[in-house]
C-alpha atoms as a PDB file:
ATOM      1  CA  UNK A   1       0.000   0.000   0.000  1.00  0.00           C
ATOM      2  CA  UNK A   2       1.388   3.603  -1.162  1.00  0.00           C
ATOM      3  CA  UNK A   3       0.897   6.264   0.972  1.00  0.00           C
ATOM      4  CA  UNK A   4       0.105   9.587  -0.703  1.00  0.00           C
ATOM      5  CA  UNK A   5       2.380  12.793   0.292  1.00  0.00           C
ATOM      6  CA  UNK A   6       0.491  16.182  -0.088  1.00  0.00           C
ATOM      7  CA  UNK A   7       2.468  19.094  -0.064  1.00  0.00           C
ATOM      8  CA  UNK A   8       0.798  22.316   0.647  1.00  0.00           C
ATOM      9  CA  UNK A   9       1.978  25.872  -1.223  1.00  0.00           C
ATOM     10  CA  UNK A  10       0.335  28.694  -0.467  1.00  0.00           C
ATOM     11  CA  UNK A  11      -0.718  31.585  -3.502  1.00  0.00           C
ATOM     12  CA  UNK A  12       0.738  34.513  -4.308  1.00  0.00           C
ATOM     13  CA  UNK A  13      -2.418  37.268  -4.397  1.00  0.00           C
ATOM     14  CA  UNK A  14      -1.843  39.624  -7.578  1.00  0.00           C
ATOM     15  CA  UNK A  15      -3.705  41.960  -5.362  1.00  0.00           C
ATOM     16  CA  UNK A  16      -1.307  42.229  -2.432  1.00  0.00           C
ATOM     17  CA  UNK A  17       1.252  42.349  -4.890  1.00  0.00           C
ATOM     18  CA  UNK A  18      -0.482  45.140  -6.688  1.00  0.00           C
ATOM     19  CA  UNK A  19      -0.856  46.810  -2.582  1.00  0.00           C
ATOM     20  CA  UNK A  20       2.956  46.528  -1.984  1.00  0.00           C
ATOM     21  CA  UNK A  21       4.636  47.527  -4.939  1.00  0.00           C
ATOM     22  CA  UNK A  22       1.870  50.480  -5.129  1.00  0.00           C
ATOM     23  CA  UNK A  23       3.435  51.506  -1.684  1.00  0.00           C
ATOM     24  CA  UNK A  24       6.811  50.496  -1.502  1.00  0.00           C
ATOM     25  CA  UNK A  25       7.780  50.519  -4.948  1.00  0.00           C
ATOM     26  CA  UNK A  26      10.563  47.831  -6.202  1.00  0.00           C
ATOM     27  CA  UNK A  27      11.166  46.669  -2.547  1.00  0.00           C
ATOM     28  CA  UNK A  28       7.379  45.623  -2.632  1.00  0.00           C
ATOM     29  CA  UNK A  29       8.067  43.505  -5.362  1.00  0.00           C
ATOM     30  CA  UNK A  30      10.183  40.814  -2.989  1.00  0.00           C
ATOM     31  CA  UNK A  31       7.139  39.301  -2.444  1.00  0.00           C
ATOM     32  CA  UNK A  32       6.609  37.980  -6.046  1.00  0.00           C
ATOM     33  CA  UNK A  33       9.745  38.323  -7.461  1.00  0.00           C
ATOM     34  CA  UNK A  34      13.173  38.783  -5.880  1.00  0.00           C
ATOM     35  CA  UNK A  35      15.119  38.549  -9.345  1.00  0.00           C
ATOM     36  CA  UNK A  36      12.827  41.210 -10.509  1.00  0.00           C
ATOM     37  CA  UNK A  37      12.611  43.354  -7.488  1.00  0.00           C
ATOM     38  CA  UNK A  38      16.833  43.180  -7.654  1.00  0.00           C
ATOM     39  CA  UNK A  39      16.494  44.143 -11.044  1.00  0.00           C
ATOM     40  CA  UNK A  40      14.319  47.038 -10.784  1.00  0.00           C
ATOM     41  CA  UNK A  41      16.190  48.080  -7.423  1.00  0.00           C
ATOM     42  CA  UNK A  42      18.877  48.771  -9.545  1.00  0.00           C
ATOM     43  CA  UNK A  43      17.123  50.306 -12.946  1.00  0.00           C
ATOM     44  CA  UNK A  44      15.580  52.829 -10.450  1.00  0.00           C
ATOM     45  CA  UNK A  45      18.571  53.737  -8.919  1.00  0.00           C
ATOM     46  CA  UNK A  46      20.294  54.590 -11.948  1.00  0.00           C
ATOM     47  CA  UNK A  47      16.951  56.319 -13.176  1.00  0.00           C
ATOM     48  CA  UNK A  48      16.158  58.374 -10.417  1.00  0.00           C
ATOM     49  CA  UNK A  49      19.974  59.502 -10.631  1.00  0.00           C
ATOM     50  CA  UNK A  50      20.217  60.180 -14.540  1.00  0.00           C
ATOM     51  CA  UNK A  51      16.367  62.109 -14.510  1.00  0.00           C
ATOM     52  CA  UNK A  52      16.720  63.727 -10.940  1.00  0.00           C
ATOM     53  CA  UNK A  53      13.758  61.462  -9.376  1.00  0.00           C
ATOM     54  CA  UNK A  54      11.441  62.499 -12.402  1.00  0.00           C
ATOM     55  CA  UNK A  55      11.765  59.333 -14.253  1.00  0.00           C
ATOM     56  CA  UNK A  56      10.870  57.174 -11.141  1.00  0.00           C
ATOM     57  CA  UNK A  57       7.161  57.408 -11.527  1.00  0.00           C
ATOM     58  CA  UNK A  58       7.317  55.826 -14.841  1.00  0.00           C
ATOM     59  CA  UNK A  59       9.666  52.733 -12.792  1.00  0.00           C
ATOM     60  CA  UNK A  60       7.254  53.062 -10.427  1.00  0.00           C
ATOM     61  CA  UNK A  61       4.387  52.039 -12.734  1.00  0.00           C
ATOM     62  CA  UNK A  62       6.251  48.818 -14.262  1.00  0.00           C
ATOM     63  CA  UNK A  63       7.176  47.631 -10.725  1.00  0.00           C
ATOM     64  CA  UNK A  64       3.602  47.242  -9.906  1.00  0.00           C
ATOM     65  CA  UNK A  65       2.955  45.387 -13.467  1.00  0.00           C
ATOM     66  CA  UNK A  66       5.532  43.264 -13.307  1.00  0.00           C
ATOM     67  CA  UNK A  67       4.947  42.182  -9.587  1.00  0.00           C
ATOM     68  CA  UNK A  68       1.262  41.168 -10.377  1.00  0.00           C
ATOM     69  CA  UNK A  69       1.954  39.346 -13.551  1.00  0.00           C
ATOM     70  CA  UNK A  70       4.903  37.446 -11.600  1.00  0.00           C
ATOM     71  CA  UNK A  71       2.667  36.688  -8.722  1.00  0.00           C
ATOM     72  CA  UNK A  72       0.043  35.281 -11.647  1.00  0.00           C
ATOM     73  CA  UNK A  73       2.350  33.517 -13.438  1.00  0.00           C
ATOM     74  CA  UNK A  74       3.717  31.630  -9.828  1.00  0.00           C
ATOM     75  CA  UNK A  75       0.138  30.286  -9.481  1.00  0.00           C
ATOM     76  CA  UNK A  76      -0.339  29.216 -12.718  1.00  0.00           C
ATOM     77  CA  UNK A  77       3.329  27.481 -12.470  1.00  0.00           C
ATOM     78  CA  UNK A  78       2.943  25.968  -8.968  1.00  0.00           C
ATOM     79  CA  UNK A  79      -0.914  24.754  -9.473  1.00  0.00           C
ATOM     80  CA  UNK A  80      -0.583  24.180 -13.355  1.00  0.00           C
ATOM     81  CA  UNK A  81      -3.847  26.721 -14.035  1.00  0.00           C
END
């Protein structure tokens, strides 16, 4: 007789991922991605140097994209949706 191991992984919500990165920016996106919050740590630094800030609220926007759609695309990997 085989016994059957269940291994429980809990979801990512797209909406607290949408809540963090709206608030904390790239550091927000640790919670979906840390590759891509690394990433984007460092693209903002260098454009928030190069555009005097200016240029961060356009960062700021593709954090939050990117952190939902990596949070989606965790589910979809981990629970094959």
């Amino acid at each position: 007789m085989s016994e059957r191991t269940v291994v429980a992984v809990p979801r990512k919500s797209v909406g607290l991922s949408l809540v963090l990165t709206f608030f904390f920016g790239s550091l927000g996106m640790l919670y979906s991605t840390v590759a891509g919050a690394l990433i984007m740590i460092a693209i903002e630094f260098v454009v928030g140097f190069l555009t005097f800030g200016i240029g961060l609220f356009f960062t700021h926007i593709v954090c939050m994209i990117w952190g939902a759609v990596a949070a989606s695309n965790y589910n979809n990997r981990v629970f094959g949706q």
